[in-house]
Protein backbone atom coordinates (compact mmCIF):
# COMPACT_ATOMS: atom_id res chain seq x y z
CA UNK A 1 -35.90 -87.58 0.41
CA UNK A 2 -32.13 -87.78 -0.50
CA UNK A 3 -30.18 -90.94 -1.15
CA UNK A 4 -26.17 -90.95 -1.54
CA UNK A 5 -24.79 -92.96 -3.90
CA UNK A 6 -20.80 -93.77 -4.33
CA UNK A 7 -19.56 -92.10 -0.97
CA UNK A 8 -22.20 -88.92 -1.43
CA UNK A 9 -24.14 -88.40 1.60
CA UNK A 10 -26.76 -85.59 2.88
CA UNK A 11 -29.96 -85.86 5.16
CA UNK A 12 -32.24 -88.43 4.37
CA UNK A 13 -35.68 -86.33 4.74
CA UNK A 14 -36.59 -83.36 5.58
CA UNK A 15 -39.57 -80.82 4.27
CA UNK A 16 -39.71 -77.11 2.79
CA UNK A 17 -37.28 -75.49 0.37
CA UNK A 18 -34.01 -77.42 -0.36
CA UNK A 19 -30.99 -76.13 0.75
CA UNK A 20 -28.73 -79.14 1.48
CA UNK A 21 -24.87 -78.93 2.28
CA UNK A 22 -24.35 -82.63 0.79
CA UNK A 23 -20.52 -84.26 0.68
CA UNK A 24 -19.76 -85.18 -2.60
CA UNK A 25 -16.48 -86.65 -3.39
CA UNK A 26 -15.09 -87.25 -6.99
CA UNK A 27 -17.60 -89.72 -8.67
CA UNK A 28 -20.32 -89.36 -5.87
CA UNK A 29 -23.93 -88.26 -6.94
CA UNK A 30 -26.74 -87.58 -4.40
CA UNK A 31 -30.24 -87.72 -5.57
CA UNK A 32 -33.29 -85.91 -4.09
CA UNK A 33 -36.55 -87.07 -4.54
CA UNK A 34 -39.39 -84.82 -4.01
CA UNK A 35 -43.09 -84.71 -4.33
CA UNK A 36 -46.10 -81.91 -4.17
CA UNK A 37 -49.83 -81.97 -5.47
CA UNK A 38 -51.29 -80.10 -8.14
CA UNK A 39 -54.37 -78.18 -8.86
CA UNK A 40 -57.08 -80.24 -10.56
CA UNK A 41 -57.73 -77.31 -12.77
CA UNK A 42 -53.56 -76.78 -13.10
CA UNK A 43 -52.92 -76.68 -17.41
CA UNK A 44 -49.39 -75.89 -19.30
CA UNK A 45 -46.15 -77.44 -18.18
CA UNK A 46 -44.48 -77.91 -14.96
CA UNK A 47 -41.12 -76.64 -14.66
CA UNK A 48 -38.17 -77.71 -11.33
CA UNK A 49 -34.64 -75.93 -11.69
CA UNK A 50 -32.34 -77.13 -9.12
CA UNK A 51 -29.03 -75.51 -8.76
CA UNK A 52 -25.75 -76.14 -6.74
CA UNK A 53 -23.36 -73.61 -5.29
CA UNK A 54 -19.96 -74.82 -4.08
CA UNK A 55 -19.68 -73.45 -0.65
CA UNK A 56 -16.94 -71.12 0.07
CA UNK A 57 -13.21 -72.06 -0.32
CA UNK A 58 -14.08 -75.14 -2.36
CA UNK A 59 -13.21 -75.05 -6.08
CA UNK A 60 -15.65 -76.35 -8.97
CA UNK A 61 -13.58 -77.96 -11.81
CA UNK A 62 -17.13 -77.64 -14.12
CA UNK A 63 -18.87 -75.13 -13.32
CA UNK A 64 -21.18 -76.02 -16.10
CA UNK A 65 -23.34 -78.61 -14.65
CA UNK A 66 -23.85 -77.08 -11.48
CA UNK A 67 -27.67 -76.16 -13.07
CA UNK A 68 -30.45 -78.48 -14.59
CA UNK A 69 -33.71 -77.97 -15.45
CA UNK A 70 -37.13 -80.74 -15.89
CA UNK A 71 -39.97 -79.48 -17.92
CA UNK A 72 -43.28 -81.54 -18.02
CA UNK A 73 -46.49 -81.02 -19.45
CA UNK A 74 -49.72 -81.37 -17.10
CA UNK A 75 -51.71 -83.67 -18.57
CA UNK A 76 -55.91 -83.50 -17.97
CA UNK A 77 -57.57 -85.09 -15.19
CA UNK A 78 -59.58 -88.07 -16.83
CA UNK A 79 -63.17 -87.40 -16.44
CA UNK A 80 -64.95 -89.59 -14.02
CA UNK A 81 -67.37 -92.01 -16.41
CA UNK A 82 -70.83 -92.54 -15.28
CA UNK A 83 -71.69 -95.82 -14.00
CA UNK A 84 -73.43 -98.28 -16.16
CA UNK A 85 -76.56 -99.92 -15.14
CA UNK A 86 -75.88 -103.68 -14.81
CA UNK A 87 -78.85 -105.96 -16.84
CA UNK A 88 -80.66 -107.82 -14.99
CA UNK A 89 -83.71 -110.42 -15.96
CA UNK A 90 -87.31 -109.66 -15.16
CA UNK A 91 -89.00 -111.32 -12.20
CA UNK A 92 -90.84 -113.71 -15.15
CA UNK A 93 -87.51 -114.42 -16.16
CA UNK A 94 -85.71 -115.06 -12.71
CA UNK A 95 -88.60 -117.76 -12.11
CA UNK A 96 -88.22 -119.21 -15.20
CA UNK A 97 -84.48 -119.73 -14.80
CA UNK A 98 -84.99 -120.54 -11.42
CA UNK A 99 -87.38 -123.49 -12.60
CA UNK A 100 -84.98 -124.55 -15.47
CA UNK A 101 -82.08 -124.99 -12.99
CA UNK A 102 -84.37 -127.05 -10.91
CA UNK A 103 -85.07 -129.28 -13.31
CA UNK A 104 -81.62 -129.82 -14.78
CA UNK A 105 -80.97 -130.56 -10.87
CA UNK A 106 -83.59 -132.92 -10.92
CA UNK A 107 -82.63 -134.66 -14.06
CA UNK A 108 -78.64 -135.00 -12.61
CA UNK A 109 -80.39 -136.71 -9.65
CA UNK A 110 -82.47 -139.20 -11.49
CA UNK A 111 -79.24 -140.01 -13.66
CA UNK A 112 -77.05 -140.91 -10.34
């Protein structure tokens, strides 16, 4: 996606290879936004160069910044955990606590 910003303007979406004519006046910035997916098995660093060409018969006053570079490292996939067993209480035990919370019933009821 692209989003102008300080009278900058170019197509909002679009998909494939970017090669945008954008209008950028002095102090205008338009900022693309992309995304992709990576290889589970993907390892090293991740590198996007974007570059910017002024198009015929327009002059660059900086030249310089027309270029820029992010490097990232890809970071491992988290391995899955296996699920934990949750404790339960034996069948002696479920009766038991079923028969203690009868009685404390009970014992409320005899109070009221």
């Amino acid at each position: 996606t692209c989003v102008g910003s300080a009278g900058g303007s170019c197509t909002a979406s679009g998909s494939g290879n970017l090669n945008e004519l954008v209008n950028l006046p002095v102090g205008a910035a338009v900022t693309f936004t992309i995304t992709g997916t990576l290889s589970a098995s993907a390892t090293g660093t991740l590198s996007n160069t974007a570059t910017i060409t002024a198009p015929g018969g327009v002059t660059d006053p900086n030249a310089a910044n027309n270029t820029a570079t992010d490097t990232d490292t890809i970071s491992a996939v988290p391995v899955a955990s296996t699920p934990q067993a949750v404790p339960t209480l034996s069948e002696l035990a479920l009766v038991l606590l079923g028969a203690l919370m009868g009685l404390a019933w009970w014992r409320r009821q005899r109070k009221a």
